[in-house]
N, C-alpha and C. Protein backbone atom coordinates (compact mmCIF):
# COMPACT_ATOMS: atom_id res chain seq x y z
N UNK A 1 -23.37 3.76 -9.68
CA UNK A 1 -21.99 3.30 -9.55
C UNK A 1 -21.23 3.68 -10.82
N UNK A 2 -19.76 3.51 -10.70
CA UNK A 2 -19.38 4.45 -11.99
C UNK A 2 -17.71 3.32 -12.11
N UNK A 3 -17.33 3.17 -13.04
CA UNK A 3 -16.34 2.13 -12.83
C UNK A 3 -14.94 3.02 -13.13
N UNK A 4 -13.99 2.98 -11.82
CA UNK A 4 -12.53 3.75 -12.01
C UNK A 4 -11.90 2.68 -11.97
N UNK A 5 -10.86 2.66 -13.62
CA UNK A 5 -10.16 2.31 -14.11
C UNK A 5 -8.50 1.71 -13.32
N UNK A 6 -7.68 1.25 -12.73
CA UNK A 6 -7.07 1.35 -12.09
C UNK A 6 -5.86 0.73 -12.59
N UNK A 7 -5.73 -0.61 -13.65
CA UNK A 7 -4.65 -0.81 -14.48
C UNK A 7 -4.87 -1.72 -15.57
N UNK A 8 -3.71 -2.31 -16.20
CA UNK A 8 -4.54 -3.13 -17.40
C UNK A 8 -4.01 -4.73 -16.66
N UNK A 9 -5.21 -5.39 -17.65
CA UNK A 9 -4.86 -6.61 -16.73
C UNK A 9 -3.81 -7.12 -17.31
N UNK A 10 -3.36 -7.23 -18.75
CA UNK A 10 -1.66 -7.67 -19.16
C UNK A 10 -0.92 -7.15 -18.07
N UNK A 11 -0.90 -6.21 -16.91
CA UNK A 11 0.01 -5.99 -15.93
C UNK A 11 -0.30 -6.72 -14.86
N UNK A 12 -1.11 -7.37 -14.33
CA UNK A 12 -1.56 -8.27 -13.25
C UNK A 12 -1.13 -9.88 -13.49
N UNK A 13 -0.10 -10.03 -12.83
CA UNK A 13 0.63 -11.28 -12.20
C UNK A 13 0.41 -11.49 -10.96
N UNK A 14 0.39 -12.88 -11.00
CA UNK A 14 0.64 -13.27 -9.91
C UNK A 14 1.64 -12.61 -8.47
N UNK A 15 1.24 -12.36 -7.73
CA UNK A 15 2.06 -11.35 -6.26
C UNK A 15 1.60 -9.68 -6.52
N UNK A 16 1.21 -9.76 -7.73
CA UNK A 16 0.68 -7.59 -8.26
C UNK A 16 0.21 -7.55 -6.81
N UNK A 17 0.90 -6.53 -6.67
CA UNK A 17 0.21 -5.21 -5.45
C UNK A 17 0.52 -4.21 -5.99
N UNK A 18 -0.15 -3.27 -5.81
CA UNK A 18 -0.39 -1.34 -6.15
C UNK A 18 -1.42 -0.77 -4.87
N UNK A 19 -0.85 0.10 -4.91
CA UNK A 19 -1.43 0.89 -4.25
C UNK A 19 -2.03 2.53 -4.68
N UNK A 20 -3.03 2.55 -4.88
CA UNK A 20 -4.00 3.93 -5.93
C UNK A 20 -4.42 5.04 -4.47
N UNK A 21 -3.95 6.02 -4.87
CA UNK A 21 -4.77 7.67 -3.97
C UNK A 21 -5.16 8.12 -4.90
N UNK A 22 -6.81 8.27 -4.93
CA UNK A 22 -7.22 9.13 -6.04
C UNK A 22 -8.38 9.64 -5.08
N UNK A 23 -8.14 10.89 -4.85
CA UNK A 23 -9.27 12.19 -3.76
C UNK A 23 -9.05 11.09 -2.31
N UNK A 24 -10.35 10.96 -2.21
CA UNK A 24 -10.43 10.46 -0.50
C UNK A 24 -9.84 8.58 -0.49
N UNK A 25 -10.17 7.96 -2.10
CA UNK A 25 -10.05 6.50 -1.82
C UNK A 25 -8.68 6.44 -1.74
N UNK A 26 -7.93 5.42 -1.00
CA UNK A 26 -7.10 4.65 -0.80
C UNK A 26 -7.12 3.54 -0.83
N UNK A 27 -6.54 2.67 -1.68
CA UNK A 27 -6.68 1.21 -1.91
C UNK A 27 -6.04 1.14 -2.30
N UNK A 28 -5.88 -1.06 -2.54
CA UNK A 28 -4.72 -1.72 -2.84
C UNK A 28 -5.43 -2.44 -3.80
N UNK A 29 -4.96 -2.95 -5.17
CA UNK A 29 -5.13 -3.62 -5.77
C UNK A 29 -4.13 -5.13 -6.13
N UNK A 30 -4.44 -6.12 -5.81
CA UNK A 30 -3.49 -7.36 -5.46
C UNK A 30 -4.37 -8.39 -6.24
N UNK A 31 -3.13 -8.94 -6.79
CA UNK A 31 -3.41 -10.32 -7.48
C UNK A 31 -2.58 -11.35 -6.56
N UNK A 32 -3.52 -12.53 -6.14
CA UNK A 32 -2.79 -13.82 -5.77
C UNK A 32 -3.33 -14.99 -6.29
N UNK A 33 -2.55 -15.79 -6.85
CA UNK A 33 -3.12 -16.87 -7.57
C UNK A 33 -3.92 -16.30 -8.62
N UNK A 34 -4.93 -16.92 -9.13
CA UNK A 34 -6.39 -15.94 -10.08
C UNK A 34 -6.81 -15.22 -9.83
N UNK A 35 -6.91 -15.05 -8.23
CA UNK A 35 -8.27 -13.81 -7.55
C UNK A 35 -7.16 -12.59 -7.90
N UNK A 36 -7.89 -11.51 -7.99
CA UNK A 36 -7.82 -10.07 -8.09
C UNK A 36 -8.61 -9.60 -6.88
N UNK A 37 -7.90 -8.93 -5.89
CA UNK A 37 -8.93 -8.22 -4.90
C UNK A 37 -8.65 -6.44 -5.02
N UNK A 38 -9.20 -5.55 -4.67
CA UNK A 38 -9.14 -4.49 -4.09
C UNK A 38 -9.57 -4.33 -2.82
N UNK A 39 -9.28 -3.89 -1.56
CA UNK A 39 -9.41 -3.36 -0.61
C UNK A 39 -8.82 -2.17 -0.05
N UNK A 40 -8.64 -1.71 1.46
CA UNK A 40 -8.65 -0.37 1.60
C UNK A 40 -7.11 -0.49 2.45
N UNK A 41 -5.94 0.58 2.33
CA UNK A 41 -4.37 0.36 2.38
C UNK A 41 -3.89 0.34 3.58
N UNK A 42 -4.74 0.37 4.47
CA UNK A 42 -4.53 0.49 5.97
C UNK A 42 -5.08 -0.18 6.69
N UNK A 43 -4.63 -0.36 7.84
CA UNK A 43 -5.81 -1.53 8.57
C UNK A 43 -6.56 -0.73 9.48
N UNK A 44 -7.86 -0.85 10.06
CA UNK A 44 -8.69 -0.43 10.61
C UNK A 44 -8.72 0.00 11.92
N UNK A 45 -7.82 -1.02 12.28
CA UNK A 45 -6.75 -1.29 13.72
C UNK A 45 -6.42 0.36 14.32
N UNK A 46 -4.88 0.19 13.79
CA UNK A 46 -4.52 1.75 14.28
C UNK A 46 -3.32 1.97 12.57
N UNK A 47 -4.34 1.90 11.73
CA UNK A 47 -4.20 2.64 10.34
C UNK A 47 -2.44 2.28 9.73
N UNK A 48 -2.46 0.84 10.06
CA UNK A 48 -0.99 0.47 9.71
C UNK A 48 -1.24 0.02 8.37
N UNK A 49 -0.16 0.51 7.09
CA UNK A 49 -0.04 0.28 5.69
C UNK A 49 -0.46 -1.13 5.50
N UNK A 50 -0.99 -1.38 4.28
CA UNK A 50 -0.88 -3.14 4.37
C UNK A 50 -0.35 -2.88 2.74
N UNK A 51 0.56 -2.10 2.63
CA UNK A 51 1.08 -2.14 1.22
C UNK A 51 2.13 -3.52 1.68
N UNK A 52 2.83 -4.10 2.62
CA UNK A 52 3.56 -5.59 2.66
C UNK A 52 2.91 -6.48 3.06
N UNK A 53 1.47 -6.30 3.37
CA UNK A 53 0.49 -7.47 4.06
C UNK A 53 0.80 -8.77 3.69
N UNK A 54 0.49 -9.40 4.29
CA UNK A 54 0.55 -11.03 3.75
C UNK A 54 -1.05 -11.51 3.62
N UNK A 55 -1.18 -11.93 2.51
CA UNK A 55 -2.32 -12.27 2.27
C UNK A 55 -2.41 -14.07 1.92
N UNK A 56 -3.04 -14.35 2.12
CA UNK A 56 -3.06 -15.95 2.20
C UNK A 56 -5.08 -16.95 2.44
N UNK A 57 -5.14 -17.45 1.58
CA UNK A 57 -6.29 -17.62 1.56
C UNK A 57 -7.04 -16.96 1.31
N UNK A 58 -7.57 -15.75 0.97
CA UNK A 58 -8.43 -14.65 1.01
C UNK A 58 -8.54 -13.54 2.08
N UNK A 59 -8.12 -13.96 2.92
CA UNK A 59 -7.46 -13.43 4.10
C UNK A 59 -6.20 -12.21 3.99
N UNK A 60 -5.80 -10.96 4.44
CA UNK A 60 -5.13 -9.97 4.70
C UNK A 60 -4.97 -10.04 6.04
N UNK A 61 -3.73 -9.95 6.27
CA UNK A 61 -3.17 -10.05 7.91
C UNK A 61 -2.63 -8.74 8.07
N UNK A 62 -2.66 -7.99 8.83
CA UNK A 62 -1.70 -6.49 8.90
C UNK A 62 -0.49 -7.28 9.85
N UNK A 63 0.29 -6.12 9.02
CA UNK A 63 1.87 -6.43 9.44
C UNK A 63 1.78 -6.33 10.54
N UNK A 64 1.46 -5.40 11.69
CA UNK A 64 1.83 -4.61 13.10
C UNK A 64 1.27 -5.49 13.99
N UNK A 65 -0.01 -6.30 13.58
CA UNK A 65 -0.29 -7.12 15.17
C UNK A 65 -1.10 -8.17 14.61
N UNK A 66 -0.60 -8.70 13.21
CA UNK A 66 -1.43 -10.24 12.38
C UNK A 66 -2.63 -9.71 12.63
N UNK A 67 -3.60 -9.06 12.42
CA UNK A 67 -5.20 -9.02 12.20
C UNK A 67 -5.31 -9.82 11.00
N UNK A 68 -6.39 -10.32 10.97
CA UNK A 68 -6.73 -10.49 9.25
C UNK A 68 -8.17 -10.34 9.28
N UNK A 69 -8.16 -10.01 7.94
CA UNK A 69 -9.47 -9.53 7.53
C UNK A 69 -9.81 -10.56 6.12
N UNK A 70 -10.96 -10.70 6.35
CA UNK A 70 -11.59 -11.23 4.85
C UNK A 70 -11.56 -10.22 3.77
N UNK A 71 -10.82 -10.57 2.64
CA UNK A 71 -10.85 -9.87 1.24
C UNK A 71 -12.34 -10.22 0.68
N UNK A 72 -13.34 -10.88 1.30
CA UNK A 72 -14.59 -11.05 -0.02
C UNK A 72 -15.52 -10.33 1.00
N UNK A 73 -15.64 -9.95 2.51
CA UNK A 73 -16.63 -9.20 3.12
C UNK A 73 -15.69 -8.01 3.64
N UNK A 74 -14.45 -7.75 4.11
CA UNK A 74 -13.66 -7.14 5.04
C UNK A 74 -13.78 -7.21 6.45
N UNK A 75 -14.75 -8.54 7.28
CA UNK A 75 -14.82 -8.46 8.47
C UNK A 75 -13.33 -8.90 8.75
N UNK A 76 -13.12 -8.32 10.25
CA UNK A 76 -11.76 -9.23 11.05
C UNK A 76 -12.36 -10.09 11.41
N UNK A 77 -11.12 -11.72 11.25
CA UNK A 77 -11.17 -12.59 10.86
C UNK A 77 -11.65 -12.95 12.85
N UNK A 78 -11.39 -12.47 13.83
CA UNK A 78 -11.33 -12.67 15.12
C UNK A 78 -12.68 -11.81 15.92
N UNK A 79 -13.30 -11.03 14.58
CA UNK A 79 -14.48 -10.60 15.04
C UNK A 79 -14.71 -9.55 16.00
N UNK A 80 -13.56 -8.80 16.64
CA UNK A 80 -13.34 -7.78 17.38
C UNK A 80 -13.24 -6.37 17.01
N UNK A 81 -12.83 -6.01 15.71
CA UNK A 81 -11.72 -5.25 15.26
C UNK A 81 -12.76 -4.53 13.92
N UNK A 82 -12.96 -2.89 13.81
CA UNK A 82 -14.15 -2.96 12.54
C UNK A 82 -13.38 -3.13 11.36
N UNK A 83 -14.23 -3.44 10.17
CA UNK A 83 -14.14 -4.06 9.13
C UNK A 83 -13.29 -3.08 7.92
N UNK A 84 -12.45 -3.79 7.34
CA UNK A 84 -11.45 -3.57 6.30
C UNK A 84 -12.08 -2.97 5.26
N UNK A 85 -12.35 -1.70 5.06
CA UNK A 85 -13.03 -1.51 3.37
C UNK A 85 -12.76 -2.61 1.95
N UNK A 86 -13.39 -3.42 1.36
CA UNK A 86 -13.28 -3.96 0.52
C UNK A 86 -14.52 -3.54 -0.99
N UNK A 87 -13.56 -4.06 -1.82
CA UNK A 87 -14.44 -3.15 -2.98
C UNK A 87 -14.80 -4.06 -4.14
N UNK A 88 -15.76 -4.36 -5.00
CA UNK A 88 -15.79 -4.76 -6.22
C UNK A 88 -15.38 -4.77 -7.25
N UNK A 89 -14.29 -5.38 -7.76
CA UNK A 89 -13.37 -5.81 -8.38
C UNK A 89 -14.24 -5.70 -9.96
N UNK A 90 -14.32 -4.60 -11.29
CA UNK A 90 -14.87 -4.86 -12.20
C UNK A 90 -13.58 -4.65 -13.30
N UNK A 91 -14.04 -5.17 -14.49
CA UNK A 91 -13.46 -5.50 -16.10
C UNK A 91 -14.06 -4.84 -16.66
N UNK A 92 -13.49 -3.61 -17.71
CA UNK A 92 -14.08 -3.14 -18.34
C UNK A 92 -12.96 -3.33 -19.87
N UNK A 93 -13.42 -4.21 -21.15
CA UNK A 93 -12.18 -4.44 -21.92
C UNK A 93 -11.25 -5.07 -21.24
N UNK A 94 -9.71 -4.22 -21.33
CA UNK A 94 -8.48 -5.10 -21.04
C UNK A 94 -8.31 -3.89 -19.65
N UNK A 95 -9.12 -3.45 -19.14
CA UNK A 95 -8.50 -2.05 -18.23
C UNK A 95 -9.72 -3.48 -16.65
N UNK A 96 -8.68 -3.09 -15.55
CA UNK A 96 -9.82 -3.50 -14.06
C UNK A 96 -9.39 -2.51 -13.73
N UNK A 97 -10.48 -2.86 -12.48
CA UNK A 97 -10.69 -1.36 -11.55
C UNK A 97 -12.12 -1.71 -10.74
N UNK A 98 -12.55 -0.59 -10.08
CA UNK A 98 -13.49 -0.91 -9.16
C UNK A 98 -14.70 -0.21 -9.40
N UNK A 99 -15.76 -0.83 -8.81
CA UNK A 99 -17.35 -0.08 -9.10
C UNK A 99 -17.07 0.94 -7.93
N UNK A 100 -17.52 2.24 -7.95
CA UNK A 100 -17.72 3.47 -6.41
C UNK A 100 -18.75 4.12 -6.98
N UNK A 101 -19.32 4.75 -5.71
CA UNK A 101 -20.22 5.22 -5.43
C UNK A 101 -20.12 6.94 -6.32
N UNK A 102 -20.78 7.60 -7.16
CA UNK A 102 -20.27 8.89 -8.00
C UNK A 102 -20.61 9.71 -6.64
């Protein structure tokens, strides 16, 4: 595993969303409350942005038809629907970002 850097945490407030394209990954990096999550910018559904998602509880809802997905496994929350890429959230110094696969 190899840790990519993605911002510093003096920039992570409360509501932070970003959204990172770097080669094939696509992800969102969001702060709500304390938690910091990363997951993947689209929903699984039929590939609708969740750069305005509403997130609430740990939970990600896509805009286009309320799915939600768990931010700590990425299953849908209704058990139908395949699962949300979600990623491991690491600290390296004052820089986060995520563990991936080299």
């Amino acid at each position: 595993m190899r840790f990519l850097a993605l911002d510093k945490l003096i920039n992570l407030e409360d509501g932070y969303r970003r959204r990172f394209k770097i080669d094939s990954l696509d992800l969102i990096l969001a702060k709500e409350g304390v938690e910091i999550f990363a997951f993947g910018a689209v929903c699984p559904h039929q590939e609708q942005s969740l750069d305005d998602a509403l997130i609430e509880e740990d939970v990600v809802y896509c805009p286009r038809h309320n799915f939600g997905f768990s931010l700590r496994s990425g299953a849908h929350v209704e058990g139908f629907c395949s699962a949300l890429p979600v990623y491991v959230v690491h600290y390296e110094g004052n820089e986060v970002g995520v563990l991936i696969d080299r």
